[in-house]
Protein backbone atom coordinates (compact mmCIF):
# COMPACT_ATOMS: atom_id res chain seq x y z
CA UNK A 1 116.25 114.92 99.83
CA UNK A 2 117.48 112.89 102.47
CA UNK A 3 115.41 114.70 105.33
CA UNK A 4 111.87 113.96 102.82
CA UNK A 5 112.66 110.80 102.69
CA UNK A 6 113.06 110.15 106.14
CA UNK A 7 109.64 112.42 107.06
CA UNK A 8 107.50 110.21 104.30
CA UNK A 9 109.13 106.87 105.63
CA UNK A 10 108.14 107.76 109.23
CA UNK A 11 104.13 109.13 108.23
CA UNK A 12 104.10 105.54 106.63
CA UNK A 13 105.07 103.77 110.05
CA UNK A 14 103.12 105.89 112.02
CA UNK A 15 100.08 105.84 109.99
CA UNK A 16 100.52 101.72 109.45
CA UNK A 17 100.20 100.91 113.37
CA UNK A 18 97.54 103.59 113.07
CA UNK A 19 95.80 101.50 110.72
CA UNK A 20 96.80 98.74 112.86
CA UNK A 21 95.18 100.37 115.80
CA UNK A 22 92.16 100.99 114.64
CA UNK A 23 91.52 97.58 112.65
CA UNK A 24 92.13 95.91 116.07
CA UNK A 25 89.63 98.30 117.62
CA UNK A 26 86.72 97.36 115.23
CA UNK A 27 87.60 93.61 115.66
CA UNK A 28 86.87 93.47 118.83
CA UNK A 29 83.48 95.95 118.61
CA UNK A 30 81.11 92.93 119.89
CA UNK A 31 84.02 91.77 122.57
CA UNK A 32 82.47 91.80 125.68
CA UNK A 33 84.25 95.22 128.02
CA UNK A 34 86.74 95.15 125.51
CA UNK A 35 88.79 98.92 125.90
CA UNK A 36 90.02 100.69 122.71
CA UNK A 37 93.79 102.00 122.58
CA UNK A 38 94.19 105.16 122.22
CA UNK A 39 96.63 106.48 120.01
CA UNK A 40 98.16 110.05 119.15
CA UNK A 41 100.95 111.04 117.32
CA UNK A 42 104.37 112.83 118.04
CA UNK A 43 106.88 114.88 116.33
CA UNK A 44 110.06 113.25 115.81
CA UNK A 45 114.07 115.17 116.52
CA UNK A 46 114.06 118.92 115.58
CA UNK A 47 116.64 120.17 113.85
CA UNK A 48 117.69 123.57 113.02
CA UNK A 49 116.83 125.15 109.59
CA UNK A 50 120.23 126.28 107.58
CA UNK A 51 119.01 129.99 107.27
CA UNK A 52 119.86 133.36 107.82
CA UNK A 53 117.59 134.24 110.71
CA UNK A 54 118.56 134.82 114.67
CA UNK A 55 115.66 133.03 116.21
CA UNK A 56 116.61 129.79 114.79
CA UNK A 57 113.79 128.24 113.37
CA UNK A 58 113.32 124.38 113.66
CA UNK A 59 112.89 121.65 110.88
CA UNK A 60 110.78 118.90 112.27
CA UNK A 61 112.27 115.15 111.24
CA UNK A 62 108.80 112.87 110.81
CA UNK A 63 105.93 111.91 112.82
CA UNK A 64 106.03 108.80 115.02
CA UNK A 65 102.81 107.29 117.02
CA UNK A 66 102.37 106.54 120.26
CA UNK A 67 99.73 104.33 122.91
CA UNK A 68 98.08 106.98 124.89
CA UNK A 69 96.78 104.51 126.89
CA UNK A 70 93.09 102.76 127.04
CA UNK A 71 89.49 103.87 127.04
CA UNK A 72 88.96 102.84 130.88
CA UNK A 73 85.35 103.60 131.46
CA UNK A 74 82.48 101.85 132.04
CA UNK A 75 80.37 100.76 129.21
CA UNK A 76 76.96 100.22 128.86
CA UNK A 77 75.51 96.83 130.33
CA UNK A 78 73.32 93.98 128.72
CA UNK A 79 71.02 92.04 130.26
CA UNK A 80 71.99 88.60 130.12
CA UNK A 81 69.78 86.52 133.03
CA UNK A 82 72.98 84.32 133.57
CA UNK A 83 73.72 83.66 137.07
CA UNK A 84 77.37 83.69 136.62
CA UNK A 85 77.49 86.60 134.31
CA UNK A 86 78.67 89.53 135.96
CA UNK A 87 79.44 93.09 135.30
CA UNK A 88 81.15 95.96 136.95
CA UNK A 89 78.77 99.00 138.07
CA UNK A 90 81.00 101.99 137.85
CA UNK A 91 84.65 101.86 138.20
CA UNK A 92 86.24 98.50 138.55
CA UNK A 93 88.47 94.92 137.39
CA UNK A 94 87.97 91.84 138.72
CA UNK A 95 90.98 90.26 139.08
CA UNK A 96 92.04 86.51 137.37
CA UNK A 97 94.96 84.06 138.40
CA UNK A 98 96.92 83.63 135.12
CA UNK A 99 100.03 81.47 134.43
CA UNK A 100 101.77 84.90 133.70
CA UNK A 101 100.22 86.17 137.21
CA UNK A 102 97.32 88.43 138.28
CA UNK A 103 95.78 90.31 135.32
CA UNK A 104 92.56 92.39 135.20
CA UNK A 105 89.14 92.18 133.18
CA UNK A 106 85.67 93.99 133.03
CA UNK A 107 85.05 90.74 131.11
CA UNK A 108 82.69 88.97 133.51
CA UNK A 109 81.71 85.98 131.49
CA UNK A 110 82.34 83.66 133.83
CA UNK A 111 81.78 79.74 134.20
CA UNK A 112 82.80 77.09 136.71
CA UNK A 113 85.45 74.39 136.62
CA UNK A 114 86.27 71.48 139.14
CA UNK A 115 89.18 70.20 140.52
CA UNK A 116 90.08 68.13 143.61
CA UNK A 117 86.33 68.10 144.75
CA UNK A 118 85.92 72.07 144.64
CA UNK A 119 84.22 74.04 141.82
CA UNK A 120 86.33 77.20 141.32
CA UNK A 121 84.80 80.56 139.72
CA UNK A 122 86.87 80.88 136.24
CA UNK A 123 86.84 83.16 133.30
CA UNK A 124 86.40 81.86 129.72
CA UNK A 125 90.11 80.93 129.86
CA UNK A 126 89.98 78.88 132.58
CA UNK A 127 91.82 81.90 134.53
CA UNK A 128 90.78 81.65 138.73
CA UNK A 129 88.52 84.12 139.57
CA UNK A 130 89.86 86.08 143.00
CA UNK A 131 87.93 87.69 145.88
CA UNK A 132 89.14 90.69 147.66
CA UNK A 133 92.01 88.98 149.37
CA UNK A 134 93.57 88.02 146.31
CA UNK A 135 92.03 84.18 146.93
CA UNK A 136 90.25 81.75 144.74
CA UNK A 137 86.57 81.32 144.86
CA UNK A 138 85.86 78.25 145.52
CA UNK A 139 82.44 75.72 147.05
CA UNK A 140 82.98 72.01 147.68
CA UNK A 141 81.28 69.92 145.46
CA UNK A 142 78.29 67.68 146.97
CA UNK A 143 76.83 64.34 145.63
CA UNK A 144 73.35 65.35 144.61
CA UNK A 145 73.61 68.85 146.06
CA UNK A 146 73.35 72.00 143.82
CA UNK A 147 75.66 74.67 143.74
CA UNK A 148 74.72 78.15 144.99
CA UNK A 149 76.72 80.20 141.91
CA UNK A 150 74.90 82.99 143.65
CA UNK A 151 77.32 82.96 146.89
CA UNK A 152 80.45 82.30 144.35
CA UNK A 153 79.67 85.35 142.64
CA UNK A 154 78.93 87.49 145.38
CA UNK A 155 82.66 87.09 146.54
CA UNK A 156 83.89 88.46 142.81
CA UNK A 157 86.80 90.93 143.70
CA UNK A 158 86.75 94.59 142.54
CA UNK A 159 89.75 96.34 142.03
CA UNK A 160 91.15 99.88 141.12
CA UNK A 161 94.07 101.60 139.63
CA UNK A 162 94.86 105.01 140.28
CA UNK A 163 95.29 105.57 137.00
CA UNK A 164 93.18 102.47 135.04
CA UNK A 165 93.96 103.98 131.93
CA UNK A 166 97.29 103.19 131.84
CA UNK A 167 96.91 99.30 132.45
CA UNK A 168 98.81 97.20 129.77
CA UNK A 169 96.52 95.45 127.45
CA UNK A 170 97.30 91.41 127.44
CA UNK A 171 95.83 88.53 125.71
CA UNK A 172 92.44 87.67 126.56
CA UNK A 173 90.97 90.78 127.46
CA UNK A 174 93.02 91.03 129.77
CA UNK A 175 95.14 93.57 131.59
CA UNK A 176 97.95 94.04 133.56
CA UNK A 177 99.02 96.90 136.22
CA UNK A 178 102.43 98.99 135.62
CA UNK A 179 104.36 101.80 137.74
CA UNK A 180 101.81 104.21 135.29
CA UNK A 181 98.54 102.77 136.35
CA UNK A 182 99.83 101.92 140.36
CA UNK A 183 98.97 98.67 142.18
CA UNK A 184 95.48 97.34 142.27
CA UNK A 185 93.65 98.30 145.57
CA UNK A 186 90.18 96.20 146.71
CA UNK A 187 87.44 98.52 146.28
CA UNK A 188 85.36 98.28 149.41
CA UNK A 189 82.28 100.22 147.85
CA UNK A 190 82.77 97.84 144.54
CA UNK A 191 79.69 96.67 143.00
CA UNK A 192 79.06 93.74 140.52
CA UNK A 193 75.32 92.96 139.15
CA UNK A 194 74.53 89.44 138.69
CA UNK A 195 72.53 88.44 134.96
CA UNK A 196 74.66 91.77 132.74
CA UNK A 197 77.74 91.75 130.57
CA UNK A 198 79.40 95.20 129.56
CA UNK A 199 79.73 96.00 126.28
CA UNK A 200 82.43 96.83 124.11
CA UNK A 201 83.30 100.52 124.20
CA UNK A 202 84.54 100.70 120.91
CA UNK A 203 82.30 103.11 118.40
CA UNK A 204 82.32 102.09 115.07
CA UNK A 205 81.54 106.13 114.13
CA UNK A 206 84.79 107.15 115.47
CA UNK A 207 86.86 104.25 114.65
CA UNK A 208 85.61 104.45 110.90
CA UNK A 209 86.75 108.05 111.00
CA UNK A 210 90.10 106.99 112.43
CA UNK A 211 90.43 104.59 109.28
CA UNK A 212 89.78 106.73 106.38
CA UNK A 213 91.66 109.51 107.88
CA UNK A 214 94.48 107.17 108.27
CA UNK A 215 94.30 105.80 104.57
CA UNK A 216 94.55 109.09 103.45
CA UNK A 217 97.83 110.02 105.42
CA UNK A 218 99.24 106.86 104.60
CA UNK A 219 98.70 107.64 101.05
CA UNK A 220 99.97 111.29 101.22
CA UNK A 221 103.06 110.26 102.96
CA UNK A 222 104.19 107.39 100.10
CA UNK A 223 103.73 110.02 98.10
CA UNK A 224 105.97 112.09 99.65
CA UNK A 225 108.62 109.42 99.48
CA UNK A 226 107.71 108.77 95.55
CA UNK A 227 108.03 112.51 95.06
CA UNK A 228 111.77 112.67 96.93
CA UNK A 229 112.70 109.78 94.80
CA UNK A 230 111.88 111.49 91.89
CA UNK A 231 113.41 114.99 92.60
CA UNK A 232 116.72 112.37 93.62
CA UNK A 233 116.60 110.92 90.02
CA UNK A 234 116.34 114.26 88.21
CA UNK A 235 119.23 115.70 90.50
CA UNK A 236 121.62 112.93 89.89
CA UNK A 237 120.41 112.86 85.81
CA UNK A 238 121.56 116.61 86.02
CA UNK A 239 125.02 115.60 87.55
CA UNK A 240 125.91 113.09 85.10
């Protein structure tokens, strides 16, 4: 009974942060670029069945789930006439100065902020936009003189990751590379359209799917564990 309890403990964990998973996929289905996680699950330790046979067949332990990684590409763009809204065409991050150092977004919602007599290009968060070179975009402010956002924007960074699925997902919308996704490399050919936002990539369809057919697993493996504690009862009723 031991090993059933074990298996219906770990279909409840795994299917939970499946639930999880999916729930914080829909949230975020009008996020602007947001990337799904992707998910799949894994057996747990084999062990070998206690039976007469010479091939030794295996006893699997449980189910456990695991981050596959994130649904890196592009999304489909909206129209927003902004000047400092931009959005990726094709492959792509623009890269942000955070406190916790650079990150990576598709989120182009960007705004301006000054400081010292400069406006800087900054994300929602207040996060420095970078160019190419890893600086800050910056204009000096004039008395009386507009701004050309135009020229700010135009100096937007792209980056890419060998592997941009693999990026860890941070707050914000945010990103971070890892020894998986490989260091973030300027892309020369990089392209960002001025007035469009990307939108989420998350499909409601599949995630929906993802959420019943997690319910159901969830539900199937307490039962499991309700069953096992039941067969436990009547075995130690017998004993006494």
């Amino acid at each position: 009974m031991q090993a059933a309890f074990s298996i219906g403990a770990s279909g409840l964990s795994a299917y939970q942060d499946k639930l999880d998973s999916a729930g914080s996929n829909i949230a975020n289905i009008d996020t602007t670029a947001y990337k799904p996680e992707e998910t799949a699950f894994r057996d747990l330790i084999y062990n070998k069945m206690s039976v007469n046979s010479s091939s030794a067949p295996l006893s699997g332990q449980g189910v456990s789930l695991t981050v596959t990684g994130i649904d890196a590409s592009p999304g489909g763009l909206i129209p927003t006439g902004r000047s400092l809204d931009l959005a990726v065409d094709g492959e792509g991050w623009f890269a942000l100065e955070t406190p916790n150092g650079k990150q990576y977004t598709r989120d182009g919602s960007f705004t301006l902020s000054e400081s010292d007599g400069n406006a800087y290009l900054v994300n929602r968060a207040g996060y420095y936009v970078l160019d190419s070179s890893g600086q800050r975009i910056s204009e000096p402010e004039s008395d009386g003189a507009a701004l050309d956002a135009g020229s700010m924007t135009a100096r937007a960074g792209v980056f890419g990751f060998s592997v941009p699925s693999a990026l860890t997902p941070m707050s914000g919308n945010c990103y971070a590379e890892n020894s998986f996704s490989g260091q973030a490399k300027a892309l020369p050919d990089g392209k960002a359209m001025s007035g469009y936002l990307e939108e989420s990539k998350v499909l409601l369809s599949d995630e929906m799917v993802n959420l019943i057919t997690s319910q159901r697993s969830y539900q199937l493996s307490a039962r499991v564990v309700q069953t096992a504690d039941e067969i436990a009862q009547t075995v130690n009723s017998l004993r006494a």
